[in-house]
Protein backbone atom coordinates (compact mmCIF):
# COMPACT_ATOMS: atom_id res chain seq x y z
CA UNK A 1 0.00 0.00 0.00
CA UNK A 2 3.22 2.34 0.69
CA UNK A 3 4.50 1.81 -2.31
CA UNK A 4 1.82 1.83 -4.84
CA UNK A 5 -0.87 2.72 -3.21
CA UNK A 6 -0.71 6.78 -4.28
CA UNK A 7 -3.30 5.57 -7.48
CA UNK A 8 -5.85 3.67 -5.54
CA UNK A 9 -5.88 6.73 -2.63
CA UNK A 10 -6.56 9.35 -5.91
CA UNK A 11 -9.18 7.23 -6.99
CA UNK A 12 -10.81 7.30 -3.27
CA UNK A 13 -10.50 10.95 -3.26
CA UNK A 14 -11.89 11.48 -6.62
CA UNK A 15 -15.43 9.17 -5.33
CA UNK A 16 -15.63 10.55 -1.97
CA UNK A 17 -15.54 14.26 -4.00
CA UNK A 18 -18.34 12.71 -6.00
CA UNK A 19 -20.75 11.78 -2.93
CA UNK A 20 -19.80 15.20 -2.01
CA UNK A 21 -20.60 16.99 -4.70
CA UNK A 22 -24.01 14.92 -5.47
CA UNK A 23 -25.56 15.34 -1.89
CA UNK A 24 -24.52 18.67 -1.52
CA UNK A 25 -26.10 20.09 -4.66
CA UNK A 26 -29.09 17.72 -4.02
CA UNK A 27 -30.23 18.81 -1.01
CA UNK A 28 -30.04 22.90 -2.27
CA UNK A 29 -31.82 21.51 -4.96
CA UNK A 30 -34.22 20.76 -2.20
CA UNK A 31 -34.32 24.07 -0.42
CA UNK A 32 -32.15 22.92 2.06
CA UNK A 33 -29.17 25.04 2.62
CA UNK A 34 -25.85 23.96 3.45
CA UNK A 35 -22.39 24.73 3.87
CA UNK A 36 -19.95 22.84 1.28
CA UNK A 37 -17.86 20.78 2.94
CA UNK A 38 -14.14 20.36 2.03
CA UNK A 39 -12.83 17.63 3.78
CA UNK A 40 -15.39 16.20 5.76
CA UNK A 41 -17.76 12.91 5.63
CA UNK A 42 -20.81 14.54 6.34
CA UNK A 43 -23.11 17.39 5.63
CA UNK A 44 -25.28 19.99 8.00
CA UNK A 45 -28.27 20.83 5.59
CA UNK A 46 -30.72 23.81 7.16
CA UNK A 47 -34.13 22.24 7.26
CA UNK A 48 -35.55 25.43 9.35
CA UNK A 49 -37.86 25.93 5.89
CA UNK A 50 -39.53 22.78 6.78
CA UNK A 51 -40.90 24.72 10.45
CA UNK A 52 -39.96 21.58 12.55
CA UNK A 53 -37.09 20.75 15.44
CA UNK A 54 -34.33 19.01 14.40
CA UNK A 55 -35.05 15.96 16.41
CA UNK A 56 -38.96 16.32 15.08
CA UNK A 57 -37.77 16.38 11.54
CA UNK A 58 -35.01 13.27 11.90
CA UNK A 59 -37.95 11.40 13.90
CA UNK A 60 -40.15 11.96 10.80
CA UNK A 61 -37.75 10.99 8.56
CA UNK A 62 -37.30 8.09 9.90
CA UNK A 63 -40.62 7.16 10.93
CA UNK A 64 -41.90 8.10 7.21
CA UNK A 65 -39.19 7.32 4.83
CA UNK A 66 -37.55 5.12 6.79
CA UNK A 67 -34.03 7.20 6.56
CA UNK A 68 -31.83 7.96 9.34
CA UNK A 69 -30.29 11.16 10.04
CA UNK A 70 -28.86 12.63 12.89
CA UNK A 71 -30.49 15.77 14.50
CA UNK A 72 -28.42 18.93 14.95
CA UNK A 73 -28.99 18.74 18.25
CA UNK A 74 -26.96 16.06 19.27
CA UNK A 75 -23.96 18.26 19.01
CA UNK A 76 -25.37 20.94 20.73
CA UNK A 77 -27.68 24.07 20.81
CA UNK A 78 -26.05 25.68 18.18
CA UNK A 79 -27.25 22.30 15.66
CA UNK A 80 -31.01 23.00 16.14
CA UNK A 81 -32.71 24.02 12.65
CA UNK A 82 -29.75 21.43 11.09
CA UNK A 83 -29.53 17.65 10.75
CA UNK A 84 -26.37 15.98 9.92
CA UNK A 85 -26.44 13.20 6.85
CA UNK A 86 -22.94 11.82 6.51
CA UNK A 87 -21.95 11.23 2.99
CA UNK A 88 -19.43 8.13 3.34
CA UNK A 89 -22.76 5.82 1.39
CA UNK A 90 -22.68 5.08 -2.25
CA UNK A 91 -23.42 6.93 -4.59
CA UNK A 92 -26.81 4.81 -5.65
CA UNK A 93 -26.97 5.02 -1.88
CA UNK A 94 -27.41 9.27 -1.32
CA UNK A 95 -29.13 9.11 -4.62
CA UNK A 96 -31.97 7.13 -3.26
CA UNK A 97 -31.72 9.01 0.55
CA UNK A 98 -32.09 12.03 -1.79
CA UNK A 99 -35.03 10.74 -3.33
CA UNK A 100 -36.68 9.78 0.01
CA UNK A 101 -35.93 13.07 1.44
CA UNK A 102 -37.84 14.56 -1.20
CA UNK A 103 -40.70 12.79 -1.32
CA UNK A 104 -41.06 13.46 2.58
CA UNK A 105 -40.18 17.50 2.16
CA UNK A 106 -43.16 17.19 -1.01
CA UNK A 107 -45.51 15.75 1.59
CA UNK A 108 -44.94 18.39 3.92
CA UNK A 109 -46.55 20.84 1.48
């Protein structure tokens, strides 16, 4: 891995940037507003839009769509109005928790 292992770690890098990429302009494509992240393996989307808690909105989620997400919250005052959705799935993977998260925002109006 030392000694060849510089291709295989670009590749990596170039499919984590991908999840990256997809659920961040996903969920603005959703109304929900987030920082970019650069080097992390999650994302903090604003679901304030959707009037509900944190912990009400991850409950839902869950409950309705059957999708976990962590509330805000659970890392403090500050994360209420956010959820945190970590981006280390596949790519099929955030496509479909996309696609669930959608449906659930599309039945809240």
């Amino acid at each position: 891995a030392l000694k060849r292992g510089e291709k295989y770690m670009k590749k990596m890098v170039a499919e984590y940037d991908r999840r990256r990429k997809l659920i961040y302009d996903g969920l603005n494509k959703l109304g929900l507003k987030c920082f970019e992240p650069r080097g992390a393996f999650y994302i903090f989307p604003d679901i304030t839009s959707t009037g509900m808690t944190s912990e009400e909105f991850a409950n839902r989620l869950l409950e309705k769509e059957k999708l976990a997400v962590v509330p805000g919250t659970a890392f403090g005052a500050c994360g209420e109005g956010l959820i945190r959705i970590s981006n280390a799935y596949s790519l099929e993977e955030l496509k479909e928790a996309l696609s669930r998260i959608r449906h659930f925002i599309s039945e809240l109006r």
